[in-house]
PDB file of N, CA and C in Angstrom:
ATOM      1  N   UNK A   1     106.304 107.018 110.016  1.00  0.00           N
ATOM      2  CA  UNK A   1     105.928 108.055 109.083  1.00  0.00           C
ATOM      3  C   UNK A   1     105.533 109.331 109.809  1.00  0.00           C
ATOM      4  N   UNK A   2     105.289 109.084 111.113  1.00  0.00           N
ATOM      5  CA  UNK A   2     104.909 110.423 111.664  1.00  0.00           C
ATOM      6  C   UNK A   2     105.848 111.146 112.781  1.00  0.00           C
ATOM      7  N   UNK A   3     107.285 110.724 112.404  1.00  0.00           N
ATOM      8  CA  UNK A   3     108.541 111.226 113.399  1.00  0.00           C
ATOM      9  C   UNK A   3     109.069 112.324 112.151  1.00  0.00           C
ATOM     10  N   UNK A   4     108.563 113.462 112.958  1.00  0.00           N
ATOM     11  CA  UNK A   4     108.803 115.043 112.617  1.00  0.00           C
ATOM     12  C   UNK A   4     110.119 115.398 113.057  1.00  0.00           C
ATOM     13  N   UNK A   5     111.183 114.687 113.887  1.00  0.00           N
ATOM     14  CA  UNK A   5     112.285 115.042 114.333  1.00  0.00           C
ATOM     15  C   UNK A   5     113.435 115.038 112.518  1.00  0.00           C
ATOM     16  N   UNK A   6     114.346 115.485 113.065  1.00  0.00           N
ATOM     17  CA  UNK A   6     115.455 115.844 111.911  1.00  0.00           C
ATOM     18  C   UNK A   6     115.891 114.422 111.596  1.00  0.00           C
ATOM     19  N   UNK A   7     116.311 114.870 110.314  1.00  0.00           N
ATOM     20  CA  UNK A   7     116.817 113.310 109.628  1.00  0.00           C
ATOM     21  C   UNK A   7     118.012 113.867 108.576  1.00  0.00           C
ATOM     22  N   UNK A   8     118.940 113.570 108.790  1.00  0.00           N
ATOM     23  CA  UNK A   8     120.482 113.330 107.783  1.00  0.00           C
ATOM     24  C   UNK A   8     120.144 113.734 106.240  1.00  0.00           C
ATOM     25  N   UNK A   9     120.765 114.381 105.785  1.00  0.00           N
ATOM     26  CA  UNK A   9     120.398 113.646 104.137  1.00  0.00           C
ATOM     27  C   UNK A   9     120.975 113.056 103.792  1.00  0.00           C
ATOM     28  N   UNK A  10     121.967 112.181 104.639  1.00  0.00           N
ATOM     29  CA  UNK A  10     122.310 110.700 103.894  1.00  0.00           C
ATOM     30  C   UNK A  10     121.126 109.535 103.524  1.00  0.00           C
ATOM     31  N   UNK A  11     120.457 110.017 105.001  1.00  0.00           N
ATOM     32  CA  UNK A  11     119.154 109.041 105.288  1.00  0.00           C
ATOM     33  C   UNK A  11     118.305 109.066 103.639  1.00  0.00           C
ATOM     34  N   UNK A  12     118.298 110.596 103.248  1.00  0.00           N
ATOM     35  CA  UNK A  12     117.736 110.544 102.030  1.00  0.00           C
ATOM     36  C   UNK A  12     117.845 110.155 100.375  1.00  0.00           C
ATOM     37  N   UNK A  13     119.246 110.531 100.105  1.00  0.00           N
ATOM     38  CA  UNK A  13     119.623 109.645  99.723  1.00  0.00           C
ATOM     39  C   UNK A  13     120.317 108.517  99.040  1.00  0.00           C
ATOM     40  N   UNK A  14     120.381 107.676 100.285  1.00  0.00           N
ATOM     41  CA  UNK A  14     120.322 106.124 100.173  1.00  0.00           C
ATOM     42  C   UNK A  14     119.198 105.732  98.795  1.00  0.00           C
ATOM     43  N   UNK A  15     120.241 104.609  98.102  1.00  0.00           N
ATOM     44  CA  UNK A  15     119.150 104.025  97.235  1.00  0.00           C
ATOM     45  C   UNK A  15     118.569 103.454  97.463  1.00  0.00           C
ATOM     46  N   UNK A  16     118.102 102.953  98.842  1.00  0.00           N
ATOM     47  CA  UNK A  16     116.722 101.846  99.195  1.00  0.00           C
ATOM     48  C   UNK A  16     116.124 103.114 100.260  1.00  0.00           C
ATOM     49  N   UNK A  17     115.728 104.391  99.958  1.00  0.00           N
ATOM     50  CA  UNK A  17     114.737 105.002 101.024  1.00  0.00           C
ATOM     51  C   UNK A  17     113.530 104.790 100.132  1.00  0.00           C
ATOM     52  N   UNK A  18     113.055 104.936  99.361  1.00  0.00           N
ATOM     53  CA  UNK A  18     111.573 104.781  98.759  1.00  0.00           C
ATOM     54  C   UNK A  18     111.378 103.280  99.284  1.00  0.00           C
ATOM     55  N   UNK A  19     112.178 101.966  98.927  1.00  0.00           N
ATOM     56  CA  UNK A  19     111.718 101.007  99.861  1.00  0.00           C
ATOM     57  C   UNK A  19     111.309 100.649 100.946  1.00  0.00           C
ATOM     58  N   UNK A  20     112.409 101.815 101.943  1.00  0.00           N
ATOM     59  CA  UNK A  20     112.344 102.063 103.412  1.00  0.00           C
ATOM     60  C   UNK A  20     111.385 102.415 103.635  1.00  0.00           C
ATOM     61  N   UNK A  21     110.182 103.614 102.694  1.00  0.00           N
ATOM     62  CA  UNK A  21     109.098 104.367 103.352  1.00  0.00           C
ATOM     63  C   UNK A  21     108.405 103.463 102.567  1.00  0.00           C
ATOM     64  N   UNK A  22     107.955 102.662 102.004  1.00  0.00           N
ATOM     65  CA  UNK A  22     106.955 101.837 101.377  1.00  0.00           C
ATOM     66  C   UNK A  22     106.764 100.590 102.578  1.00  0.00           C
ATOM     67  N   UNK A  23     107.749 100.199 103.269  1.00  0.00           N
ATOM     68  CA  UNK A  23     107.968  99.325 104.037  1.00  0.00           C
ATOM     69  C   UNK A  23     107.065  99.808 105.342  1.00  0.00           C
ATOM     70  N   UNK A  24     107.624 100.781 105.995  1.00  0.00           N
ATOM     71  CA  UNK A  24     106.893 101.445 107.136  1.00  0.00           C
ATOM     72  C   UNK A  24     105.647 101.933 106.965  1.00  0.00           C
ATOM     73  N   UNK A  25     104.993 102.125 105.779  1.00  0.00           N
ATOM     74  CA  UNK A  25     103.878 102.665 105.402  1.00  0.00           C
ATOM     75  C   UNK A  25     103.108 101.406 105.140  1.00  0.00           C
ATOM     76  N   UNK A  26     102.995 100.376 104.938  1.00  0.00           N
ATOM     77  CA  UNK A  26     102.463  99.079 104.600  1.00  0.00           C
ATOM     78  C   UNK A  26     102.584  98.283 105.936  1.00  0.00           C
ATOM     79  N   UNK A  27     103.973  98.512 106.944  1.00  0.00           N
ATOM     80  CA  UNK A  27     103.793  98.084 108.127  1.00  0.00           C
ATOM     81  C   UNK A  27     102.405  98.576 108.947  1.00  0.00           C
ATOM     82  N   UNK A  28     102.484 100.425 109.136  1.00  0.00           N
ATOM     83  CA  UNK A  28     101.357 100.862 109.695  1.00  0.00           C
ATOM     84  C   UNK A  28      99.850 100.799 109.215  1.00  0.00           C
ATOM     85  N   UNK A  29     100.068 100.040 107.662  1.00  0.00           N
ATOM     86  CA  UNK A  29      98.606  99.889 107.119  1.00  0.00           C
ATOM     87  C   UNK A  29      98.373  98.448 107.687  1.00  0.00           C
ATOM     88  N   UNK A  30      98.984  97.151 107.977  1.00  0.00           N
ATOM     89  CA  UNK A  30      98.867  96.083 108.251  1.00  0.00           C
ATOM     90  C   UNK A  30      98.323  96.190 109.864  1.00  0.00           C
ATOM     91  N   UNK A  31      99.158  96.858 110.585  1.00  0.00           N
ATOM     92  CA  UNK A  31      98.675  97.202 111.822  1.00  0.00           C
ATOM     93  C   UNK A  31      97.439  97.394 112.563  1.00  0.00           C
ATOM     94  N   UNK A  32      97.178  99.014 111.554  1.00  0.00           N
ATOM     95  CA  UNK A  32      95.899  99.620 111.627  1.00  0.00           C
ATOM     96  C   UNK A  32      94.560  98.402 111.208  1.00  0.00           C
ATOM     97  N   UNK A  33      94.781  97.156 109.765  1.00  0.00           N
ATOM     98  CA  UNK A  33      94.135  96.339 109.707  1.00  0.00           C
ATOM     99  C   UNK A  33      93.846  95.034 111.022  1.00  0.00           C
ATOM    100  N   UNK A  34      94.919  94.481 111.317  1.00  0.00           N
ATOM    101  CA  UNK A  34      94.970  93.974 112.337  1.00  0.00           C
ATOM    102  C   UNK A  34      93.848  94.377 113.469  1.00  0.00           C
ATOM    103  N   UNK A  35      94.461  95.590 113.562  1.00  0.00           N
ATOM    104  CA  UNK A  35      93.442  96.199 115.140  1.00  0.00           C
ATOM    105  C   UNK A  35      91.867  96.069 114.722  1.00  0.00           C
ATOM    106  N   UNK A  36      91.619  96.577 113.124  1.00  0.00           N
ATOM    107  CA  UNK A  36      90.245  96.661 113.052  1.00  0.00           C
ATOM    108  C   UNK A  36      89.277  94.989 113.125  1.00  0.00           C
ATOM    109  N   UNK A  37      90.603  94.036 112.434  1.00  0.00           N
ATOM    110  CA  UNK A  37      89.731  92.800 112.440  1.00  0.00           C
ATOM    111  C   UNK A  37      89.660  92.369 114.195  1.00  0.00           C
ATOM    112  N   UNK A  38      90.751  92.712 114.972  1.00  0.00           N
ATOM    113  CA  UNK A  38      90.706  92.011 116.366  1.00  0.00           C
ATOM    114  C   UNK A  38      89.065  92.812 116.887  1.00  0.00           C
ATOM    115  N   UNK A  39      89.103  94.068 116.396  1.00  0.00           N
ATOM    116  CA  UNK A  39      87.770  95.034 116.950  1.00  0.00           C
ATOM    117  C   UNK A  39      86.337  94.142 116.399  1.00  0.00           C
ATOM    118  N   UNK A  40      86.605  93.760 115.004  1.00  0.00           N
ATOM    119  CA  UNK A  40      85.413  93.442 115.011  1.00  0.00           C
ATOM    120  C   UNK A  40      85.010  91.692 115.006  1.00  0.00           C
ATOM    121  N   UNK A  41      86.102  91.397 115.626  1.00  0.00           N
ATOM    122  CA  UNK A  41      85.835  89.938 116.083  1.00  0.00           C
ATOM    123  C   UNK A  41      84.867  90.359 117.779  1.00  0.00           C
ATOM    124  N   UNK A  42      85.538  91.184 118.226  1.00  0.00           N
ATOM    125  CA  UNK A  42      85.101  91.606 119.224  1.00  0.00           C
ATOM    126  C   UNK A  42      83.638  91.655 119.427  1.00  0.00           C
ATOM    127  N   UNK A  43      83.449  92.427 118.613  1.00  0.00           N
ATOM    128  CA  UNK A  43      82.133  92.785 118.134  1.00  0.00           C
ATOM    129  C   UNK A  43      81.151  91.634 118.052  1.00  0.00           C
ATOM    130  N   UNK A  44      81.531  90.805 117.354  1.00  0.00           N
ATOM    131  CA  UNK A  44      80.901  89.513 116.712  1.00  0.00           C
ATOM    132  C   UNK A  44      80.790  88.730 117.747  1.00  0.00           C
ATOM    133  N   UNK A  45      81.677  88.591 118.963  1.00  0.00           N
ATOM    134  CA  UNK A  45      81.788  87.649 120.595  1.00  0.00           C
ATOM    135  C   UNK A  45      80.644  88.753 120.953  1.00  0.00           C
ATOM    136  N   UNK A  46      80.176  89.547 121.167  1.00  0.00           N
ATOM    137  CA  UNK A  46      79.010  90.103 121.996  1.00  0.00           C
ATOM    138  C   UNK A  46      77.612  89.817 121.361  1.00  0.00           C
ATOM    139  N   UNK A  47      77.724  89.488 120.087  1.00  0.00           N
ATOM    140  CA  UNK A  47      76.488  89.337 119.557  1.00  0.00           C
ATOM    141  C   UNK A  47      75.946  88.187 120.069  1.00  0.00           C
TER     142      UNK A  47
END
């Protein structure tokens, strides 16, 4: 979601791009969750 480089407007559209960006946007929200639970397991091993 955050590649500012040029993109086709075929890329756009395609009838599965709203899927495509719902997909990558739910990937980087799963991610960002991930990291926070590994952080605060972390957290919880020092206590």
């Amino acid at each position: 979601m955050a590649d500012y480089g040029t993109h086709s407007i075929e890329d756009h559209l395609r009838e599965d791009w709203l899927d495509a960006w719902i997909a990558e946007g739910l990937d980087a929200v799963e991610a960002f969750l991930r990291n926070h639970a590994a952080f605060d397991t972390f957290l919880e091993d020092r206590e």
